[in-house]
N, C-alpha and C. Protein backbone atom coordinates (compact mmCIF):
# COMPACT_ATOMS: atom_id res chain seq x y z
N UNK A 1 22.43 1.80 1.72
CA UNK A 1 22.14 2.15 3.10
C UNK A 1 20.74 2.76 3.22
N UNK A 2 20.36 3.41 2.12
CA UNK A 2 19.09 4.36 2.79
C UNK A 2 17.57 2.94 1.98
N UNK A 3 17.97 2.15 1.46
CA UNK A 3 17.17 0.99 1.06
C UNK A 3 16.73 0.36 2.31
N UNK A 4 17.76 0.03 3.11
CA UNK A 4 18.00 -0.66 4.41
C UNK A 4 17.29 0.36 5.51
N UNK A 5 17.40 1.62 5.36
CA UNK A 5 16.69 2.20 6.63
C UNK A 5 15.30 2.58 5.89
N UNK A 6 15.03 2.66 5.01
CA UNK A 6 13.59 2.05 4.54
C UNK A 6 12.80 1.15 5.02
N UNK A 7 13.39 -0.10 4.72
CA UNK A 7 13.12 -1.51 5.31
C UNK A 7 12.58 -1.84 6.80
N UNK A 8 14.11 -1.08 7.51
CA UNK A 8 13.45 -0.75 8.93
C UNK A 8 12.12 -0.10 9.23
N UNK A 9 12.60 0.88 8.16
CA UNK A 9 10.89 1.76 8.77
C UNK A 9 9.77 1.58 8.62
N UNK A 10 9.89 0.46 7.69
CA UNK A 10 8.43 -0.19 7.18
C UNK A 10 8.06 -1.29 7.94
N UNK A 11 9.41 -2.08 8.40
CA UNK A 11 8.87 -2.96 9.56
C UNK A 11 8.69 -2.53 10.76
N UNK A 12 9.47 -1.46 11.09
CA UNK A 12 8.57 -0.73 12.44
C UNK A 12 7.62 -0.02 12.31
N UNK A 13 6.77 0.42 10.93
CA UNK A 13 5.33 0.99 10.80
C UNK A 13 4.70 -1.12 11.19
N UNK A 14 5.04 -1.84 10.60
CA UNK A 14 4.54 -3.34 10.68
C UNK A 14 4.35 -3.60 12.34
N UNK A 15 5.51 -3.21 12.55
CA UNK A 15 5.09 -3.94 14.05
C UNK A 15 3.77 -2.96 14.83
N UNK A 16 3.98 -1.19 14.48
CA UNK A 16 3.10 -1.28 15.34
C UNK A 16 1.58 -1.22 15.02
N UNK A 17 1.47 -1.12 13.36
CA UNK A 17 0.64 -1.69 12.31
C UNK A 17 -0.14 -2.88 12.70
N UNK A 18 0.44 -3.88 13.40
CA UNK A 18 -0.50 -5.24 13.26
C UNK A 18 -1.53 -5.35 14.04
N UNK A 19 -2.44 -6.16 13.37
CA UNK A 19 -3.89 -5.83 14.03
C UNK A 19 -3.90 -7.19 15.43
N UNK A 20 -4.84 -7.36 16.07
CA UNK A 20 -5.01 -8.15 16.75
C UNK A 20 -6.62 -8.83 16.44
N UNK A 21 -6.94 -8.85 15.42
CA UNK A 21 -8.49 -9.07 14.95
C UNK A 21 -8.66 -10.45 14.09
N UNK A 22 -8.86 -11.20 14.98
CA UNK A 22 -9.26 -12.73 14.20
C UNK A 22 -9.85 -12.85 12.77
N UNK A 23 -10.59 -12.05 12.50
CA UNK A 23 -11.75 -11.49 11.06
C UNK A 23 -10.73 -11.92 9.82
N UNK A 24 -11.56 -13.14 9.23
CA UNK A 24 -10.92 -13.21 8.02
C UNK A 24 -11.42 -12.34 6.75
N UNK A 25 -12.49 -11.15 7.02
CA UNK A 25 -12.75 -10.41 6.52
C UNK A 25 -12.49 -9.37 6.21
N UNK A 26 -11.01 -8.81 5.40
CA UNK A 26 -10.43 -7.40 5.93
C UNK A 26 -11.56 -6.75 5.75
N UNK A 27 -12.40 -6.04 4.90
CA UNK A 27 -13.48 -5.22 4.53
C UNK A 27 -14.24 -4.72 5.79
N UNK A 28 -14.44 -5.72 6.99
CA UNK A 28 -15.30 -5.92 8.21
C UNK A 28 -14.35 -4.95 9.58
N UNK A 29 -13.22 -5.12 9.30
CA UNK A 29 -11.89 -4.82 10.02
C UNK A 29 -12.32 -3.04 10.18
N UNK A 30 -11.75 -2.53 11.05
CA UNK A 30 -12.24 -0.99 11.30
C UNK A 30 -10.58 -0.68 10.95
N UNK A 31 -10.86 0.68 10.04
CA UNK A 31 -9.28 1.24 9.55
C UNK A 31 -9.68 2.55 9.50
N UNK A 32 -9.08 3.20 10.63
CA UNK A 32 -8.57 4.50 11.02
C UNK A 32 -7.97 5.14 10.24
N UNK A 33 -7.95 6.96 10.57
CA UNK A 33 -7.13 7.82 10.03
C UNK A 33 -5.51 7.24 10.22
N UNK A 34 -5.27 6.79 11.62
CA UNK A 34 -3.89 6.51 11.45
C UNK A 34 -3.17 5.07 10.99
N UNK A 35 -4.49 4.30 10.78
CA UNK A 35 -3.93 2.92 9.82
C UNK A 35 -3.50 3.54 8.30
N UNK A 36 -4.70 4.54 7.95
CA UNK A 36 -4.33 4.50 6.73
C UNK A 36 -3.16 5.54 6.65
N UNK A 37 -2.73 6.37 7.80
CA UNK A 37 -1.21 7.35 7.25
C UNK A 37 -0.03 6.75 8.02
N UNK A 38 -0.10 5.28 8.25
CA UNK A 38 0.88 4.22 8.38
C UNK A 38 1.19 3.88 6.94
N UNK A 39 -0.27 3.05 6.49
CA UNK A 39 0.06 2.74 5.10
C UNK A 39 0.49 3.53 3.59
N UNK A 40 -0.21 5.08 3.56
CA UNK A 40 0.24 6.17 3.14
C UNK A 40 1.89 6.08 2.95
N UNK A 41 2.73 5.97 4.00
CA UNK A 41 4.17 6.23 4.26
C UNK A 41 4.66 5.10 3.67
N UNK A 42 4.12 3.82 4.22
CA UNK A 42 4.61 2.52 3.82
C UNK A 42 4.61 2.54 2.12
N UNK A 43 3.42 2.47 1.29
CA UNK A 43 3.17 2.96 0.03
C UNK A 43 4.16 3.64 -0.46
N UNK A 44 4.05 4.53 0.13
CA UNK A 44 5.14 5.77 -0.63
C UNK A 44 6.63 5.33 -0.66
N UNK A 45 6.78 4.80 0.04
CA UNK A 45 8.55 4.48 0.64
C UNK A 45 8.47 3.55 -0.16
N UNK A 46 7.62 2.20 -0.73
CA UNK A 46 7.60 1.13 -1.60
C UNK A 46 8.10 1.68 -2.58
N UNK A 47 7.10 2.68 -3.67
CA UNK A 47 7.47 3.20 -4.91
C UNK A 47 8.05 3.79 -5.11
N UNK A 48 9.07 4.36 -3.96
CA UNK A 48 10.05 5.05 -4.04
C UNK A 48 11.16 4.34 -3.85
N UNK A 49 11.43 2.94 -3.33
CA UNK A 49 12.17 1.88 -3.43
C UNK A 49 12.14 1.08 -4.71
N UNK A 50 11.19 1.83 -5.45
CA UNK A 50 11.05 0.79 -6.90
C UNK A 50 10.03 1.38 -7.72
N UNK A 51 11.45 2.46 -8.25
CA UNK A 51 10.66 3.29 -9.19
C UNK A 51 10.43 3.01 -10.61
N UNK A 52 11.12 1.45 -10.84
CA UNK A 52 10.49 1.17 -12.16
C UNK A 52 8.81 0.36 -12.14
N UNK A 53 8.40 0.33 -10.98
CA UNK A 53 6.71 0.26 -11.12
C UNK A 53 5.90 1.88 -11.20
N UNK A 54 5.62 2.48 -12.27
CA UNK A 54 4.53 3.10 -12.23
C UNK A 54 3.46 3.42 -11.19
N UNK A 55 3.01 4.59 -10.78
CA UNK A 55 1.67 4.64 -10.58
C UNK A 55 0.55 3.89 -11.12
N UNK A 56 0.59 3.98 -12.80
CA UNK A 56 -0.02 3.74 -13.33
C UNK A 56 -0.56 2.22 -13.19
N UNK A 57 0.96 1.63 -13.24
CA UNK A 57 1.13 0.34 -13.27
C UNK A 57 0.81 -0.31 -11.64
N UNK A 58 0.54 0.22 -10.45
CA UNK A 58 0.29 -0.13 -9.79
C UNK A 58 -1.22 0.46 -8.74
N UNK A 59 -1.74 1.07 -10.21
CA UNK A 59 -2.99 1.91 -9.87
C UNK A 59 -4.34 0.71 -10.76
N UNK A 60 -3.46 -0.11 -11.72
CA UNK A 60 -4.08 -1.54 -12.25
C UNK A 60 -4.51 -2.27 -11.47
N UNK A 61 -3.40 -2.40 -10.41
CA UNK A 61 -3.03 -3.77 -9.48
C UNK A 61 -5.02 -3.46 -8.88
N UNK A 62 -4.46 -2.04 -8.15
CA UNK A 62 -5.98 -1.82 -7.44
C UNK A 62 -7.01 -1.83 -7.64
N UNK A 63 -6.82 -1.24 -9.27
CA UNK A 63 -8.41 -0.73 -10.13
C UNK A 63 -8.39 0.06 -9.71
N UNK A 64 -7.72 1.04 -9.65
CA UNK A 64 -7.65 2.38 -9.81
C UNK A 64 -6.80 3.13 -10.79
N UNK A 65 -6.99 4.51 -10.90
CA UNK A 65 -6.15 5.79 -11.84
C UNK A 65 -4.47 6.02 -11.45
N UNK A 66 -3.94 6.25 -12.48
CA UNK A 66 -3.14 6.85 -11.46
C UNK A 66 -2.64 8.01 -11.09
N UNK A 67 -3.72 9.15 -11.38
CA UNK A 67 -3.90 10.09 -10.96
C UNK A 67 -5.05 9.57 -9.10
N UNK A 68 -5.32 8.29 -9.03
CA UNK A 68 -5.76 8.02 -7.85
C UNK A 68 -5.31 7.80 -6.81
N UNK A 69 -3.69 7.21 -7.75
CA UNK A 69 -2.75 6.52 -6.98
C UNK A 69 -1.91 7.49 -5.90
N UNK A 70 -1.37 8.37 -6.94
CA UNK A 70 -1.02 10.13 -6.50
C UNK A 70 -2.24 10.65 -5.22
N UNK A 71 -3.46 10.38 -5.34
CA UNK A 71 -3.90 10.94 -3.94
C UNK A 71 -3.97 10.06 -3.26
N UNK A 72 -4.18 8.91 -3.43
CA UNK A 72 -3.77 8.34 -1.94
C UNK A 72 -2.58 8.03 -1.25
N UNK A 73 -1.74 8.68 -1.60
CA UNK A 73 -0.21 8.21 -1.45
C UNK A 73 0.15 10.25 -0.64
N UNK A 74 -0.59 10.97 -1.42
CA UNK A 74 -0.20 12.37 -0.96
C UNK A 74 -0.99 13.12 -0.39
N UNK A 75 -2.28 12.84 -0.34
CA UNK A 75 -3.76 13.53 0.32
C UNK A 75 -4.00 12.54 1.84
N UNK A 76 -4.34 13.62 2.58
CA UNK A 76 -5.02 13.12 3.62
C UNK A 76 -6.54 12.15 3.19
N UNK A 77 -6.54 10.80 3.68
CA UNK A 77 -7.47 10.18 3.02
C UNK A 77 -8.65 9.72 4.28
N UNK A 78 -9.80 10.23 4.57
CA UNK A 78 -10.68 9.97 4.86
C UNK A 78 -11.78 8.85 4.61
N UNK A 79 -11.48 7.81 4.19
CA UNK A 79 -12.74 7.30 3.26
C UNK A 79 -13.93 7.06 4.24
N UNK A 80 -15.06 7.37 4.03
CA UNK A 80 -16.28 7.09 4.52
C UNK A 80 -17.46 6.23 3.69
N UNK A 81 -16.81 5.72 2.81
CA UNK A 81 -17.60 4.73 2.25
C UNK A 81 -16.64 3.27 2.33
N UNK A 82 -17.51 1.79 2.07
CA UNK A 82 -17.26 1.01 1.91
C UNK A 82 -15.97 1.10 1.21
N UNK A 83 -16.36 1.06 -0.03
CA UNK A 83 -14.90 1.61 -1.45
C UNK A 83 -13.87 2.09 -1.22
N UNK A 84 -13.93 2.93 -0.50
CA UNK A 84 -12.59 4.31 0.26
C UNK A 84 -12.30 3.15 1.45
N UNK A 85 -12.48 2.49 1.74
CA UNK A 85 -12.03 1.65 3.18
C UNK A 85 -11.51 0.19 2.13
N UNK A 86 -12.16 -0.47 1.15
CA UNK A 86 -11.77 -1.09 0.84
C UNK A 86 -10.30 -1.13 0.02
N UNK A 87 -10.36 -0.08 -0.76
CA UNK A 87 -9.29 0.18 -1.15
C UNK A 87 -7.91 0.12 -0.76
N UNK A 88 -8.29 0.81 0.75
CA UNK A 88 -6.67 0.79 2.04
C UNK A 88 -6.20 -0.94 2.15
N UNK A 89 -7.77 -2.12 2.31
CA UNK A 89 -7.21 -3.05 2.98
C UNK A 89 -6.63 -3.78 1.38
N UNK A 90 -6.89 -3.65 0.25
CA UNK A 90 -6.35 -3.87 -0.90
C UNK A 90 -4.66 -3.57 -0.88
N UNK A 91 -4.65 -2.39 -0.53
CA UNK A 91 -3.17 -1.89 -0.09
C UNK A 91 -2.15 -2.56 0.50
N UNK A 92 -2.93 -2.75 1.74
CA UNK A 92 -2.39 -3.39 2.65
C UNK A 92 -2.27 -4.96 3.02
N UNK A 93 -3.31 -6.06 1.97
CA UNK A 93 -2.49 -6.52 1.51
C UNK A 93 -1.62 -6.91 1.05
N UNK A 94 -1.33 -5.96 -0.36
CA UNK A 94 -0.30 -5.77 -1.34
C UNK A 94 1.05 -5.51 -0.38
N UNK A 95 0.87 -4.85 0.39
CA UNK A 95 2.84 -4.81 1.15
C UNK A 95 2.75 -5.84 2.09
N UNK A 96 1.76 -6.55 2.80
CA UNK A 96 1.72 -7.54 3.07
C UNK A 96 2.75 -8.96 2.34
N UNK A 97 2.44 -8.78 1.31
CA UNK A 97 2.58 -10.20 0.14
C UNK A 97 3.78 -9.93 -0.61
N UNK A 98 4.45 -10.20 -0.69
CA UNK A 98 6.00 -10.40 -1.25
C UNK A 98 6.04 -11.09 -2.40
N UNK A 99 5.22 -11.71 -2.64
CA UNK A 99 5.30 -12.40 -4.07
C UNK A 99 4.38 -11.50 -5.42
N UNK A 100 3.07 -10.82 -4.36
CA UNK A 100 2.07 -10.42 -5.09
C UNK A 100 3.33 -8.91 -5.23
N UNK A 101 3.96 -8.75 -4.58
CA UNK A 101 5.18 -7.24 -5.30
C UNK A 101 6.35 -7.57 -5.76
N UNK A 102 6.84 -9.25 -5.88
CA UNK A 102 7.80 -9.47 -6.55
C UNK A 102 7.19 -9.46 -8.44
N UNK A 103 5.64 -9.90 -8.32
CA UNK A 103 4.79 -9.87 -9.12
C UNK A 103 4.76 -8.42 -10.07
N UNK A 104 4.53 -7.43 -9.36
CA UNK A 104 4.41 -6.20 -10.22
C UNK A 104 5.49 -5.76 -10.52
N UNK A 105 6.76 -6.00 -9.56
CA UNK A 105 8.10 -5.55 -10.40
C UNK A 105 8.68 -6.23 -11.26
N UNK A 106 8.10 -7.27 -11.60
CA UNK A 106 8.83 -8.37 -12.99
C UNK A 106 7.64 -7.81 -14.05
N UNK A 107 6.65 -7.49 -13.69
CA UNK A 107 5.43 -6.87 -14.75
C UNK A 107 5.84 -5.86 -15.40
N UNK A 108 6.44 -4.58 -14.05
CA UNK A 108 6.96 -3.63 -14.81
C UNK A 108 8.12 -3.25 -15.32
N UNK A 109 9.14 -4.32 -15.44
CA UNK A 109 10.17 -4.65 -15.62
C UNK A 109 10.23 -5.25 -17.19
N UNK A 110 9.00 -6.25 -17.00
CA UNK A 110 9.22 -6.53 -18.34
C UNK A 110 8.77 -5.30 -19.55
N UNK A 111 7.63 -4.66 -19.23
CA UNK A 111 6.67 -3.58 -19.70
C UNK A 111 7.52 -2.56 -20.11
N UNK A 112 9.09 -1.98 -19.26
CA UNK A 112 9.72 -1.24 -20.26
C UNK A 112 10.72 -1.17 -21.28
């Protein structure tokens, strides 16, 4: 049951999440304080739905630490550079894509 009201809550961060921006460029795309503490929640509720992926192991996916992974998932995240913005739409891909996270949980599945 609480998998399922997860689910919900991630598709109602989705619905009101979706952009209306033709740009096949996420990088170009403008991402707000409150895109990224949509995705923050979404993130968090993922790896907490599937705690045999690592931080670590999904701090790879990004190219990042996962002591990096831990702040962007628990710190208020500002980014004001390129990098700090790119990073979110990397993210947000990733819960986007269902295969690219059926992907890391057979990775980290096999890995322990």
């Amino acid at each position: 049951e609480e998998v399922n009201q997860i689910e919900m809550v991630i598709e109602e961060v989705d619905d009101k999440s979706s952009s209306d921006s033709d740009s096949d460029d996420a990088d170009d795309q403008i991402m707000n304080e409150e895109d990224i503490k949509k995705l923050q929640t979404k993130l968090k509720m993922w790896m907490a739905k599937h705690p045999q992926v690592t931080r670590g192991q999904f701090g790879s996916l990004i190219e990042r630490s996962a002591g990096t992974v831990s702040d962007l998932i628990n710190k208020k995240q500002t980014p004001s550079t390129k990098q700090g913005i790119t990073v979110w739409h990397v993210i947000k891909k990733f819960l986007e894509d269902k295969s690219q996270q059926d992907a890391l949980i057979s990775s980290a599945a096999s890995s322990s």
